[in-house]
PDB file of N, CA and C in Angstrom:
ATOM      1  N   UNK A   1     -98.211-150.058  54.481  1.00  0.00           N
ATOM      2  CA  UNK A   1     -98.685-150.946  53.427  1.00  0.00           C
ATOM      3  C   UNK A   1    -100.085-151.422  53.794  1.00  0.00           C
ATOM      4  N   UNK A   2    -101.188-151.744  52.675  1.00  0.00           N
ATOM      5  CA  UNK A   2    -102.169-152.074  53.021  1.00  0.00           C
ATOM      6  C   UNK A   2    -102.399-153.417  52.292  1.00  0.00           C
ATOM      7  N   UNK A   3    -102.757-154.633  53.148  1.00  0.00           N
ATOM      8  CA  UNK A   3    -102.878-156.040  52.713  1.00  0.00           C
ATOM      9  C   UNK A   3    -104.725-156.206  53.055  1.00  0.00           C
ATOM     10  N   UNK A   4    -104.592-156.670  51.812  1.00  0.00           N
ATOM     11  CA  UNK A   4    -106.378-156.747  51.797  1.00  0.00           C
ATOM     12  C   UNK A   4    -106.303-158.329  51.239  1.00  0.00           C
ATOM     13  N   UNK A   5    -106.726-159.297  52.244  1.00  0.00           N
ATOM     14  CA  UNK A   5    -106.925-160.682  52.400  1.00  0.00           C
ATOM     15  C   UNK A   5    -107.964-161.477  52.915  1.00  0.00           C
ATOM     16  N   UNK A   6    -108.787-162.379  52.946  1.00  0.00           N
ATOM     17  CA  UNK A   6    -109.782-162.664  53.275  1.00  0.00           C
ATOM     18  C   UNK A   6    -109.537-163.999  54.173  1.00  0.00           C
ATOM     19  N   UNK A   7    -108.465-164.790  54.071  1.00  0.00           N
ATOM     20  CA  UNK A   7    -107.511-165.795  54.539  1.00  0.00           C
ATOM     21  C   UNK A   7    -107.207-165.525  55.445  1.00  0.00           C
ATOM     22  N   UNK A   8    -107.428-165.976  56.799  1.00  0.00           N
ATOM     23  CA  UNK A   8    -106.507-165.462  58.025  1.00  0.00           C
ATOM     24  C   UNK A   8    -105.163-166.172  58.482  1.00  0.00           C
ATOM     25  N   UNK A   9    -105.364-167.362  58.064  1.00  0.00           N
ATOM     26  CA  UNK A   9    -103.733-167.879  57.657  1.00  0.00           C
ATOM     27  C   UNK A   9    -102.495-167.058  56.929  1.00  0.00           C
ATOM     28  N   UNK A  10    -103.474-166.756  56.186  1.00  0.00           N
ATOM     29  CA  UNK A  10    -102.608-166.421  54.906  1.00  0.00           C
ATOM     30  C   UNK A  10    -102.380-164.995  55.405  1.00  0.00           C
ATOM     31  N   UNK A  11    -103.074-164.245  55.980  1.00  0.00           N
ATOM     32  CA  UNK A  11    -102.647-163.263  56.126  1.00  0.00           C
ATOM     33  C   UNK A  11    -101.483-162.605  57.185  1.00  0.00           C
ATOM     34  N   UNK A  12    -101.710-163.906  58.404  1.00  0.00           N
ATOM     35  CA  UNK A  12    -100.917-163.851  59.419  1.00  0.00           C
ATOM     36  C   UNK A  12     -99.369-164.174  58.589  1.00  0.00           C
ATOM     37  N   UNK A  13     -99.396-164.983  57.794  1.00  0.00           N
ATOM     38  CA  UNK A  13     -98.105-165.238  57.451  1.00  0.00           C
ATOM     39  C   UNK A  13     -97.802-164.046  56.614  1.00  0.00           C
ATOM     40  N   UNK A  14     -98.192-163.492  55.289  1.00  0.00           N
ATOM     41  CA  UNK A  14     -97.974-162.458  54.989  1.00  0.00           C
ATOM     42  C   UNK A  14     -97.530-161.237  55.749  1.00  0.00           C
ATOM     43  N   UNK A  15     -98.109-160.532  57.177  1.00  0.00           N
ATOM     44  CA  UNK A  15     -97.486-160.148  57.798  1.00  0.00           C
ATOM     45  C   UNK A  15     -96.159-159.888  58.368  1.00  0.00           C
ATOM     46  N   UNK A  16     -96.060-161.538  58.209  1.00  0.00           N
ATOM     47  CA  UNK A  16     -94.489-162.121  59.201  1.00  0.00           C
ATOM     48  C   UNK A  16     -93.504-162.376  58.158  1.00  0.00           C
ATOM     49  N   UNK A  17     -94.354-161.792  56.700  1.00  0.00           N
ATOM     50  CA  UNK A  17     -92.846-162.201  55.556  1.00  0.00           C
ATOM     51  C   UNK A  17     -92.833-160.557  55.366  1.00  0.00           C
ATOM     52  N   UNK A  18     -93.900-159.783  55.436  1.00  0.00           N
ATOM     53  CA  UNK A  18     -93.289-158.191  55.465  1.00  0.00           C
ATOM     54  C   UNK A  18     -92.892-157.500  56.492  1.00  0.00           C
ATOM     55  N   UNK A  19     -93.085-157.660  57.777  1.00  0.00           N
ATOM     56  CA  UNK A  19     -92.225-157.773  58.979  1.00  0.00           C
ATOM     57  C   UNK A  19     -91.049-158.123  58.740  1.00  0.00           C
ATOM     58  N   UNK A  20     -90.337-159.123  58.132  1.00  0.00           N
ATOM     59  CA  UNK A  20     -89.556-159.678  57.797  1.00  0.00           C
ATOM     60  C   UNK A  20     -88.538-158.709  56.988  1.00  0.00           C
ATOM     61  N   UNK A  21     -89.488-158.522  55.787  1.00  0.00           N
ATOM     62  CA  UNK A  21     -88.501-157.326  54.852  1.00  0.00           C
ATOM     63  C   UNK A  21     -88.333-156.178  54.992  1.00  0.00           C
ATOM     64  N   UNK A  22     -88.959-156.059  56.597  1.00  0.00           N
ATOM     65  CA  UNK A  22     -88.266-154.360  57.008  1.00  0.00           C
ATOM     66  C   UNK A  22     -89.782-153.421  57.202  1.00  0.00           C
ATOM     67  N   UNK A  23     -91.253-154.185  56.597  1.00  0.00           N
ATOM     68  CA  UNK A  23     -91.977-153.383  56.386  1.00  0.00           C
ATOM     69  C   UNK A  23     -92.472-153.035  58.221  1.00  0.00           C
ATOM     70  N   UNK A  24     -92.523-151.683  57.982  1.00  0.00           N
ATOM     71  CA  UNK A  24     -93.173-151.365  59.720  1.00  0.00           C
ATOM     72  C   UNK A  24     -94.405-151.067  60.001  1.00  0.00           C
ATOM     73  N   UNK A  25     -94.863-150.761  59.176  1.00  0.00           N
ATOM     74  CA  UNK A  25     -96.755-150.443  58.815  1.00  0.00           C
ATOM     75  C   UNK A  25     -97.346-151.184  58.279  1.00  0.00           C
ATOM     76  N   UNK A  26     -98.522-152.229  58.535  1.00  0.00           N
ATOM     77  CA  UNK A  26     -99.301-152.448  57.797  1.00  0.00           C
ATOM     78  C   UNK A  26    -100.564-152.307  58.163  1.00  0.00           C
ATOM     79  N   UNK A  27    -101.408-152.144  57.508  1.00  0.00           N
ATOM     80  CA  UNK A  27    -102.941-152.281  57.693  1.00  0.00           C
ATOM     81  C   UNK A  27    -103.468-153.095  57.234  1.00  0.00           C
ATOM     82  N   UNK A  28    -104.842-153.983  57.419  1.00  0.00           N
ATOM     83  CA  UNK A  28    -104.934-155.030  57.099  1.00  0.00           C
ATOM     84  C   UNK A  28    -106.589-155.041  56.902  1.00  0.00           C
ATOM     85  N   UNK A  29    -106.973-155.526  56.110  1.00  0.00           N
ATOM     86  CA  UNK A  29    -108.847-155.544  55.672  1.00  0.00           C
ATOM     87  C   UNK A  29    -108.989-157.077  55.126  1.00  0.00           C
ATOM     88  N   UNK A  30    -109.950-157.405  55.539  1.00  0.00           N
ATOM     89  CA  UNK A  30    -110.977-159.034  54.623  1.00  0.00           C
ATOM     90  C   UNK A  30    -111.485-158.433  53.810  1.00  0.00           C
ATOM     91  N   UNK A  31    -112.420-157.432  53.400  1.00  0.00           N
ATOM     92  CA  UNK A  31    -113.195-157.328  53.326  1.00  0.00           C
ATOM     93  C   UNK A  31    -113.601-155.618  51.419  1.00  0.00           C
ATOM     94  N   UNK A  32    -114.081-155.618  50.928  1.00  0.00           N
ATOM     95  CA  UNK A  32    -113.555-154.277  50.140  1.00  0.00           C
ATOM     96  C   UNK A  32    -113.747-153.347  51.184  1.00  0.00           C
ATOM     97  N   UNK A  33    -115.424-153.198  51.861  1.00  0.00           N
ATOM     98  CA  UNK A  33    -115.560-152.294  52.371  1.00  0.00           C
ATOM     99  C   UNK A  33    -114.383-152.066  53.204  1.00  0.00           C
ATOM    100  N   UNK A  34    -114.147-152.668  54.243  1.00  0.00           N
ATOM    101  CA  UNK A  34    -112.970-152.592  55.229  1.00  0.00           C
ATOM    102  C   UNK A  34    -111.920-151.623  54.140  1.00  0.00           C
ATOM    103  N   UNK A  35    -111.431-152.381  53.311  1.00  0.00           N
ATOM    104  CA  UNK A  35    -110.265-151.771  52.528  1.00  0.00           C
ATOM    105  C   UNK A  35    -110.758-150.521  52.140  1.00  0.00           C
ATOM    106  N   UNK A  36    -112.042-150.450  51.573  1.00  0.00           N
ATOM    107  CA  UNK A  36    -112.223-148.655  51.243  1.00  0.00           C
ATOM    108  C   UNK A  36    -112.452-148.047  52.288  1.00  0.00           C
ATOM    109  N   UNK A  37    -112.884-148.473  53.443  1.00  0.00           N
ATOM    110  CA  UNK A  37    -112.423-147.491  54.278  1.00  0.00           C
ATOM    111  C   UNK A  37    -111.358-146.901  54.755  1.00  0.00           C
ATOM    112  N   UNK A  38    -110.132-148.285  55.367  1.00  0.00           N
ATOM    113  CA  UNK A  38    -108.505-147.958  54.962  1.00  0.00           C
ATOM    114  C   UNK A  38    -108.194-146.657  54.302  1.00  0.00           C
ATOM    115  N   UNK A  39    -108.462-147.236  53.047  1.00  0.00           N
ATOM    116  CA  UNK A  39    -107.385-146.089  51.706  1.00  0.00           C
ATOM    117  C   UNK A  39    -108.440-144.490  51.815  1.00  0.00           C
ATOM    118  N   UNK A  40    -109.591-144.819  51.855  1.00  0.00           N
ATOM    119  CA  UNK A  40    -110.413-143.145  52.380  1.00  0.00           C
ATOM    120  C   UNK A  40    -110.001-142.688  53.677  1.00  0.00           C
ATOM    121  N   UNK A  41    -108.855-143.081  54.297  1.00  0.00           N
ATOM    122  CA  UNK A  41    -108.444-142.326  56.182  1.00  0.00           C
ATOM    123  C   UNK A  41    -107.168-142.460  56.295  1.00  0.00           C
ATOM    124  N   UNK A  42    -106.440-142.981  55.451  1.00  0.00           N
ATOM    125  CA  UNK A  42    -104.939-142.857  55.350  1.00  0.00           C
ATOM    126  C   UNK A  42    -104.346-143.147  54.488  1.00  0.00           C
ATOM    127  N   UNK A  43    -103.375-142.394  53.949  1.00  0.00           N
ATOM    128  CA  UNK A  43    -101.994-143.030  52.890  1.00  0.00           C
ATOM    129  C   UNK A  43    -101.517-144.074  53.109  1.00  0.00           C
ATOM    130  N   UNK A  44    -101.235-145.030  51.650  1.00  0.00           N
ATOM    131  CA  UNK A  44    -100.025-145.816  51.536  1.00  0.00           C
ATOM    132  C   UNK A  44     -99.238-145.831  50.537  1.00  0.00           C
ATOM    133  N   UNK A  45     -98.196-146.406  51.059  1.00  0.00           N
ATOM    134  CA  UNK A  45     -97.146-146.344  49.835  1.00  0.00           C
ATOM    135  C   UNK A  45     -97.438-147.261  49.249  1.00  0.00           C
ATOM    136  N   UNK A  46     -97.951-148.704  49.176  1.00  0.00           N
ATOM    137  CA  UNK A  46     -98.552-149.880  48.319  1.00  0.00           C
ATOM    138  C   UNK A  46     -99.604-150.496  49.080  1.00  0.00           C
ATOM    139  N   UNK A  47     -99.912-151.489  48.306  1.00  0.00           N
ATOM    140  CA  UNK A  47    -100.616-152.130  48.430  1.00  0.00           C
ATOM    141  C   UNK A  47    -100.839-153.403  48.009  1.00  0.00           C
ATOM    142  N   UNK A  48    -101.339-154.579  48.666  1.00  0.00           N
ATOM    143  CA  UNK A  48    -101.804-155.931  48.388  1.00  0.00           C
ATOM    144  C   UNK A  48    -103.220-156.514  48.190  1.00  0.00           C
ATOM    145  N   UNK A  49    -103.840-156.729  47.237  1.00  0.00           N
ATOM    146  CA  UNK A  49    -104.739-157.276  47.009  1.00  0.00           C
ATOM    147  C   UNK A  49    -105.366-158.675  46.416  1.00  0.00           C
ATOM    148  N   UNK A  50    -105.579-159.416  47.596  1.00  0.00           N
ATOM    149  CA  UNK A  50    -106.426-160.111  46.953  1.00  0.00           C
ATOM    150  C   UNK A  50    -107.319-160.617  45.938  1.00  0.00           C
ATOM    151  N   UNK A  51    -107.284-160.645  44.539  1.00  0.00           N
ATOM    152  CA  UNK A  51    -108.682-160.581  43.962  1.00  0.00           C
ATOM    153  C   UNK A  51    -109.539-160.818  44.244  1.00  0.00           C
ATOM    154  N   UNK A  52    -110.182-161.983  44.853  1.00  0.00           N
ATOM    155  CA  UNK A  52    -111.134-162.724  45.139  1.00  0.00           C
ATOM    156  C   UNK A  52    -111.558-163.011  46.510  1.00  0.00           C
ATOM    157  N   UNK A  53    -112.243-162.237  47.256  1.00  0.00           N
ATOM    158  CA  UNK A  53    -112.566-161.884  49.034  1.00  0.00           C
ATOM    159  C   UNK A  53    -113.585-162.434  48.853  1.00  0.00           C
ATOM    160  N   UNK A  54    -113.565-163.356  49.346  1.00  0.00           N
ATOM    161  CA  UNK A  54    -115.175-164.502  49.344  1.00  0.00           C
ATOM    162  C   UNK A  54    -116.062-164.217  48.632  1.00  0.00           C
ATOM    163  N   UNK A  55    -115.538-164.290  47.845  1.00  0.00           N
ATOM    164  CA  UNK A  55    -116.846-164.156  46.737  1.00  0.00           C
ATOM    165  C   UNK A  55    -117.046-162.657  45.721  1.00  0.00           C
ATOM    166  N   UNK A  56    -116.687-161.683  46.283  1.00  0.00           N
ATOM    167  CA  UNK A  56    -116.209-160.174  46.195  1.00  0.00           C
ATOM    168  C   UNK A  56    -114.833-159.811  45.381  1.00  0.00           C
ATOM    169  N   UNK A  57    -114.989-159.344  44.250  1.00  0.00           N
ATOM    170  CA  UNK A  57    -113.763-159.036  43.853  1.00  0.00           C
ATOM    171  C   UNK A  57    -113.341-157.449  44.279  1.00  0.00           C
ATOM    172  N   UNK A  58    -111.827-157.481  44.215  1.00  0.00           N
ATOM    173  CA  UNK A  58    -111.586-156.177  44.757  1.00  0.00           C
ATOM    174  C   UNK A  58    -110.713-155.344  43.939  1.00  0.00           C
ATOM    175  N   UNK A  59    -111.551-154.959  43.009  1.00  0.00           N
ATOM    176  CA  UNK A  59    -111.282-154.083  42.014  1.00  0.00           C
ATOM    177  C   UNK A  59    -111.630-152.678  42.196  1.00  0.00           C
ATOM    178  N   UNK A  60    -112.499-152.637  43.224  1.00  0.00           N
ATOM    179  CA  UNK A  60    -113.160-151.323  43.356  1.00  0.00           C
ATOM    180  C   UNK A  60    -112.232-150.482  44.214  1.00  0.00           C
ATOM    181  N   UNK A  61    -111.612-151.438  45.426  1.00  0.00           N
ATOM    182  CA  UNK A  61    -110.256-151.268  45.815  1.00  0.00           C
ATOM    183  C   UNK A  61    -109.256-150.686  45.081  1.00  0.00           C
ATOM    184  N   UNK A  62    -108.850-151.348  43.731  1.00  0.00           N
ATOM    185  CA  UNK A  62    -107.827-151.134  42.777  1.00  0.00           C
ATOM    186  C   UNK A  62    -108.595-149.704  42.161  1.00  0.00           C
ATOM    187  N   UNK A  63    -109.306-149.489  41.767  1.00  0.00           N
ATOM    188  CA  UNK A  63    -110.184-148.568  41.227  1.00  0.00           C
ATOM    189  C   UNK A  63    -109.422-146.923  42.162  1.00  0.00           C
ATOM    190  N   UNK A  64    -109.657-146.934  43.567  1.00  0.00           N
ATOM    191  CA  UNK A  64    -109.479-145.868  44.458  1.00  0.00           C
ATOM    192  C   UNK A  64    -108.019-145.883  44.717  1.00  0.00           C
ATOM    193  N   UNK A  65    -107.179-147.306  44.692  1.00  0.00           N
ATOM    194  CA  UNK A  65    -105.773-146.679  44.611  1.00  0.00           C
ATOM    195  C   UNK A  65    -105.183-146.530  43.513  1.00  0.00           C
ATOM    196  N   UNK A  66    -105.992-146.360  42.390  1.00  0.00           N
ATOM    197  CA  UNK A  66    -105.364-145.621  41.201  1.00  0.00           C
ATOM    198  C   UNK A  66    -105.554-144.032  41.081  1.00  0.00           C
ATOM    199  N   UNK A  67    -106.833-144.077  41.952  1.00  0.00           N
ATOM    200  CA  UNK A  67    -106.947-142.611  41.784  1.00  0.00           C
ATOM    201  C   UNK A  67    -106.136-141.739  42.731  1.00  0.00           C
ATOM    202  N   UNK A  68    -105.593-142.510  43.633  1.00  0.00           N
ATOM    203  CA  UNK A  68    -104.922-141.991  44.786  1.00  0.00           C
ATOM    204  C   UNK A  68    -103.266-142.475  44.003  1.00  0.00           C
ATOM    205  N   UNK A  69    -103.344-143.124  43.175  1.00  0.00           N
ATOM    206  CA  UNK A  69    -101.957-143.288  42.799  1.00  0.00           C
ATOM    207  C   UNK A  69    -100.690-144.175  43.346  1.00  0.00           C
ATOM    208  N   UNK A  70    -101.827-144.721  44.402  1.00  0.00           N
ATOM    209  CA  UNK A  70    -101.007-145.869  45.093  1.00  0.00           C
ATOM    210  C   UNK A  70    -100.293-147.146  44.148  1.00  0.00           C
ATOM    211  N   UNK A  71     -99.227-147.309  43.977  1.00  0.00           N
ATOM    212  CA  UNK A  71     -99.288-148.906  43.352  1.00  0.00           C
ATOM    213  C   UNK A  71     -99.159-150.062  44.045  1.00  0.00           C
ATOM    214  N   UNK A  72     -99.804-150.969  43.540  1.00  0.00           N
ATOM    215  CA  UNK A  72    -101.090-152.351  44.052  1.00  0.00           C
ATOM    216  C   UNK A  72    -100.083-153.311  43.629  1.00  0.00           C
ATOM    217  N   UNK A  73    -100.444-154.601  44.275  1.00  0.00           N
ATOM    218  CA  UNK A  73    -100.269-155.943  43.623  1.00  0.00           C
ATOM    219  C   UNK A  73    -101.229-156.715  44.324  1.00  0.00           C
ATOM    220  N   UNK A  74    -101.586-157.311  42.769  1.00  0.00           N
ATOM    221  CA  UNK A  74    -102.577-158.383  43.310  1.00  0.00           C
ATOM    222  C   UNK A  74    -102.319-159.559  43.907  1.00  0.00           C
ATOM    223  N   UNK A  75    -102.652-160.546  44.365  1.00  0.00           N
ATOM    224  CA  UNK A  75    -102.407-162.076  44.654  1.00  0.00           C
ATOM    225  C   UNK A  75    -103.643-162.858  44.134  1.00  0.00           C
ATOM    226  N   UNK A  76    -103.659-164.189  43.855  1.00  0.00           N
ATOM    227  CA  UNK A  76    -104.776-164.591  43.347  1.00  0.00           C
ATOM    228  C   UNK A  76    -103.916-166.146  43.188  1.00  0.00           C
ATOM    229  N   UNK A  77    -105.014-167.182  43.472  1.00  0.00           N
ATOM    230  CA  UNK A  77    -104.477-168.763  43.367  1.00  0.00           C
ATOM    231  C   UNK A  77    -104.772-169.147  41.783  1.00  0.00           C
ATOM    232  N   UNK A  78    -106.063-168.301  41.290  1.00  0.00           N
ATOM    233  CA  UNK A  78    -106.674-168.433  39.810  1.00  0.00           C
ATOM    234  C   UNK A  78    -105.877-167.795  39.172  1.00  0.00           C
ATOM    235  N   UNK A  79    -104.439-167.219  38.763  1.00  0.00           N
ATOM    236  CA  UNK A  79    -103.196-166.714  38.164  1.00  0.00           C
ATOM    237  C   UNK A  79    -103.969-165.580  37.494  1.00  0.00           C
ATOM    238  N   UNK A  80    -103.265-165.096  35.747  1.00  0.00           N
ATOM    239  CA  UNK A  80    -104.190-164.207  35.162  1.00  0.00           C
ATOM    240  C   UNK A  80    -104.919-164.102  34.809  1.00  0.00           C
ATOM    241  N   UNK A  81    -106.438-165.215  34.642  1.00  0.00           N
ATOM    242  CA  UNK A  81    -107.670-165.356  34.068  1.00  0.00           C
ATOM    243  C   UNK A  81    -108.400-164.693  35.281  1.00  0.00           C
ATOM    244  N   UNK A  82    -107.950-164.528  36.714  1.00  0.00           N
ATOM    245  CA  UNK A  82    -108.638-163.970  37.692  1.00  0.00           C
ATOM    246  C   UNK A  82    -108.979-162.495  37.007  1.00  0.00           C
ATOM    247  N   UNK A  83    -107.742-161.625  36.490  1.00  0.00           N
ATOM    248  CA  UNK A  83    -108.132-160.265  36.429  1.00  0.00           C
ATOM    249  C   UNK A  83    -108.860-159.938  35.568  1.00  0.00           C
ATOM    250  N   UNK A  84    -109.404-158.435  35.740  1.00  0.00           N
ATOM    251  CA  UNK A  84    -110.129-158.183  34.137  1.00  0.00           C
ATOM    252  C   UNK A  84    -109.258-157.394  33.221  1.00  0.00           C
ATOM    253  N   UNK A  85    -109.700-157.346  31.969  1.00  0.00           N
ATOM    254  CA  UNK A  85    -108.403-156.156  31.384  1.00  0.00           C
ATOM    255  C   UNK A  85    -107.909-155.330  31.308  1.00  0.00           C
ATOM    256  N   UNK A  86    -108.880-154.532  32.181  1.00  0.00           N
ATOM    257  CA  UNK A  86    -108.243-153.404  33.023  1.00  0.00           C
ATOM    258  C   UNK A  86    -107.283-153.636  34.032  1.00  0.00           C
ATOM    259  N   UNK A  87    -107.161-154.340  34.353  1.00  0.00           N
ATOM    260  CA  UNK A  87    -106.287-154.391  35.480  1.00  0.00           C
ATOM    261  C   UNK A  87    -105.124-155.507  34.727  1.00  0.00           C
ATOM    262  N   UNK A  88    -105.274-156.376  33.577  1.00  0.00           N
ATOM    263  CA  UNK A  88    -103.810-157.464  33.212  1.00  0.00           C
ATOM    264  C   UNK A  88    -102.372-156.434  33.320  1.00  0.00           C
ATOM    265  N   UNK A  89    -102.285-155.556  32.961  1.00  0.00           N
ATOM    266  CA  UNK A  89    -100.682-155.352  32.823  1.00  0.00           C
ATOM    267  C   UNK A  89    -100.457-154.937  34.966  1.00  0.00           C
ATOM    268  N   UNK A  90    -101.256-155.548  35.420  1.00  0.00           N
ATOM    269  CA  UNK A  90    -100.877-154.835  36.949  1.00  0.00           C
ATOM    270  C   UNK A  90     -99.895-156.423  37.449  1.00  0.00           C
ATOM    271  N   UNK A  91     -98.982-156.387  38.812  1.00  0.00           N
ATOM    272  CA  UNK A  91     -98.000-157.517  38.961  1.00  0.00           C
ATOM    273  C   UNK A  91     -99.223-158.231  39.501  1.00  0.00           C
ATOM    274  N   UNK A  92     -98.835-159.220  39.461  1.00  0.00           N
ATOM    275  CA  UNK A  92     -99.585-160.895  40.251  1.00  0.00           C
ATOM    276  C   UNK A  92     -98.630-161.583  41.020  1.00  0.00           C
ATOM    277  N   UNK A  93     -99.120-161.695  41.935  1.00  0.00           N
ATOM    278  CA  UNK A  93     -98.323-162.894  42.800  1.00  0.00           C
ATOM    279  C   UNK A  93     -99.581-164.150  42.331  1.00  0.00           C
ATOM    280  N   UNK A  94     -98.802-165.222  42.308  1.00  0.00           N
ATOM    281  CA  UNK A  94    -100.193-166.587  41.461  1.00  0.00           C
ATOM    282  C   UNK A  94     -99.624-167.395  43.317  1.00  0.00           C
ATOM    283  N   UNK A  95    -100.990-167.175  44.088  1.00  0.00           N
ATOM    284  CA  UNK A  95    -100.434-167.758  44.985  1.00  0.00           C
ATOM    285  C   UNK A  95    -100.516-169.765  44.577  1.00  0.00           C
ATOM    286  N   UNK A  96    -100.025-170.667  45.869  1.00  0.00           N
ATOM    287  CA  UNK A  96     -99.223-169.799  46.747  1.00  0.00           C
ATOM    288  C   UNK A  96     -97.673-169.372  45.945  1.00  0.00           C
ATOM    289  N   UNK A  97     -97.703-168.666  47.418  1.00  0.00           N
ATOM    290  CA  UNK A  97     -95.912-168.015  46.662  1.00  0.00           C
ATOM    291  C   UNK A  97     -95.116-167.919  47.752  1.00  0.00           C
ATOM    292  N   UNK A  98     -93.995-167.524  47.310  1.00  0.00           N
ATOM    293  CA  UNK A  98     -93.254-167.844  48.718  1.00  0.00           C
ATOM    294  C   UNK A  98     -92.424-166.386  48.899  1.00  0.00           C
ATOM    295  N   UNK A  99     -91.912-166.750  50.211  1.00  0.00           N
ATOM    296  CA  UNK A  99     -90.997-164.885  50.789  1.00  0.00           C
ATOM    297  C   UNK A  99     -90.416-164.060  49.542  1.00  0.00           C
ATOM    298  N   UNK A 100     -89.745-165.022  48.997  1.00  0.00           N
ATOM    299  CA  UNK A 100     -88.529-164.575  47.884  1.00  0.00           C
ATOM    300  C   UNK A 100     -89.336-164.101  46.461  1.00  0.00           C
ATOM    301  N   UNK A 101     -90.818-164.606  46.455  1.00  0.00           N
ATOM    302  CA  UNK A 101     -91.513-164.084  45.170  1.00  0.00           C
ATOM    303  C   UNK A 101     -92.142-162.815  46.172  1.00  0.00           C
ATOM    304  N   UNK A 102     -92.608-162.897  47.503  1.00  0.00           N
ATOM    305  CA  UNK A 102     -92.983-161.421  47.299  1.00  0.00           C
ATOM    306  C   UNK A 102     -91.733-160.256  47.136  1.00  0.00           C
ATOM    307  N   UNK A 103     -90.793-160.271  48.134  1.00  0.00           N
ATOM    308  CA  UNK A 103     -89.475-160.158  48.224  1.00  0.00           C
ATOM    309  C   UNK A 103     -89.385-159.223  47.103  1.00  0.00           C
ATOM    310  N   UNK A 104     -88.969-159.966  45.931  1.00  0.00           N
ATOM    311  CA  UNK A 104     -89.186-159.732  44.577  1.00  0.00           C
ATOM    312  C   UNK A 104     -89.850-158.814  43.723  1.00  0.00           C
ATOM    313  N   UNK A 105     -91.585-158.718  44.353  1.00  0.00           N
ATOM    314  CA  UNK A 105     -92.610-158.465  43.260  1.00  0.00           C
ATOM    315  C   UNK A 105     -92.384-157.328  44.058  1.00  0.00           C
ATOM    316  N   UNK A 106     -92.337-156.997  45.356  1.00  0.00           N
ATOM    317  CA  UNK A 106     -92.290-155.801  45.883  1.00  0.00           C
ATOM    318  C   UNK A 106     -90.896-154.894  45.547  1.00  0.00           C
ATOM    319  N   UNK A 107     -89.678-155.413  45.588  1.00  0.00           N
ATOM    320  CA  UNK A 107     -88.588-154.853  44.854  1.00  0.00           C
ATOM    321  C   UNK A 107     -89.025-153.926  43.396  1.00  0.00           C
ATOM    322  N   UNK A 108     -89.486-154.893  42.928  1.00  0.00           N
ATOM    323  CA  UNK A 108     -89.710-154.084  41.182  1.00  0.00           C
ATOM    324  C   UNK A 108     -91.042-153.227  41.422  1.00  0.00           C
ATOM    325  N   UNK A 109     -92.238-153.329  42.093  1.00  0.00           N
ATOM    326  CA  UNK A 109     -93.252-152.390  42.181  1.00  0.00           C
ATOM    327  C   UNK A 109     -92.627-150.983  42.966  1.00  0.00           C
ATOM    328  N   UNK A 110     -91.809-151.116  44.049  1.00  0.00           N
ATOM    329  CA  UNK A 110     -90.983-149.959  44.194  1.00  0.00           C
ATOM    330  C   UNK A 110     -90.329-149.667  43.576  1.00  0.00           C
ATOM    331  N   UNK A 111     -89.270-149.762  42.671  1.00  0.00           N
ATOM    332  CA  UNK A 111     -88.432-149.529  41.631  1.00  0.00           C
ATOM    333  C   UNK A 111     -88.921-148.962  40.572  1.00  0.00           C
ATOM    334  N   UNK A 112     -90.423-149.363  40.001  1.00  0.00           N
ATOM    335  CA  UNK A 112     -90.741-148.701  38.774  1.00  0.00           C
ATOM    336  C   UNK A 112     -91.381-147.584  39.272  1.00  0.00           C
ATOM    337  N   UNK A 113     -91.080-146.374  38.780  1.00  0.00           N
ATOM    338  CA  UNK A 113     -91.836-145.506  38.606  1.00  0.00           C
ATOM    339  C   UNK A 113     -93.092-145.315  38.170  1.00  0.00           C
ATOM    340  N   UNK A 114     -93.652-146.151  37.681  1.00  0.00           N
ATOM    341  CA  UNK A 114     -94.979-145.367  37.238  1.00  0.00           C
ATOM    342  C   UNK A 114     -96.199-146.509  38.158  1.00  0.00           C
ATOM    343  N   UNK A 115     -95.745-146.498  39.470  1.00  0.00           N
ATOM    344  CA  UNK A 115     -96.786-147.567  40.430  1.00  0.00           C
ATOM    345  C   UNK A 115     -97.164-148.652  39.629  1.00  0.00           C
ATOM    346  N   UNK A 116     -96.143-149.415  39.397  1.00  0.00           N
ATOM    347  CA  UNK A 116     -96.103-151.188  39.259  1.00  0.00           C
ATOM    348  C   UNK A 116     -96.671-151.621  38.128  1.00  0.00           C
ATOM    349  N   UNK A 117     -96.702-151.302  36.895  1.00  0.00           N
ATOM    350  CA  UNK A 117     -97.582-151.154  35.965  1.00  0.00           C
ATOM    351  C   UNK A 117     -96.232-152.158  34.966  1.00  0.00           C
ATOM    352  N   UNK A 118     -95.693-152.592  35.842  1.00  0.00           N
ATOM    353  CA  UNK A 118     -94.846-154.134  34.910  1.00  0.00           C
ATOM    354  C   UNK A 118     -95.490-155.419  35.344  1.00  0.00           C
ATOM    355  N   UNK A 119     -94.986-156.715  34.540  1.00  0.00           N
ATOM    356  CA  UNK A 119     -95.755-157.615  34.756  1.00  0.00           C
ATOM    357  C   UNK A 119     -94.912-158.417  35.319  1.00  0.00           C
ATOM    358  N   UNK A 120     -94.632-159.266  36.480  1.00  0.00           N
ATOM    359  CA  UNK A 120     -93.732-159.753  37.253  1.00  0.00           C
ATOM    360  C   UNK A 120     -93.505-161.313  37.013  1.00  0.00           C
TER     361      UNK A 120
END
């Protein structure tokens, strides 16, 4: 899994709630560049994104794991006015959120077939 966060709180805990649900891989970026480098040198089966990386949105991110076919979920404290409309029907976590909402958002982004393209 690849978690793209700019929060180092937030990210340490994120870790320790997908650790938690069994996940054994993750990779981890602040940054887009960081993250496009990630997804250009290895596969994932999903992904977490941040919208808003200091200042940087990371759409361009979302952009390359569509083309790679990865399915994404965003996180964002600014709920759905963060995204653009290309990206609204993708899941949101509206942080904060807790184990049982990612728990959750990740259940149904694996479950749907067509890489997460429900609204959670």
């Amino acid at each position: 899994m690849l978690v793209v966060e700019d929060e180092m709180m937030l990210l340490i805990m994120i870790e320790d709630m997908l650790s938690d649900l069994g996940c054994q891989s993750v990779s981890v970026a602040a940054t887009v560049k960081q993250a496009l480098a990630l997804v250009g040198t290895r596969p994932f089966d999903i992904a977490m994104l941040d919208v808003n990386l200091n200042g940087e949105m990371s759409f361009q991110v979302a952009d390359a794991l569509v083309s790679l076919h990865v399915p994404f979920i965003f996180s964002s404290g600014y709920g759905a006015d963060a995204l653009t409309s290309k990206y609204y029907d993708r899941p949101l976590l509206r942080k904060p959120y807790s184990y049982h909402d990612l728990e959750n958002v990740l259940q149904r982004v694996c479950a749907d077939g067509t890489g997460g393209r429900r609204r959670v």
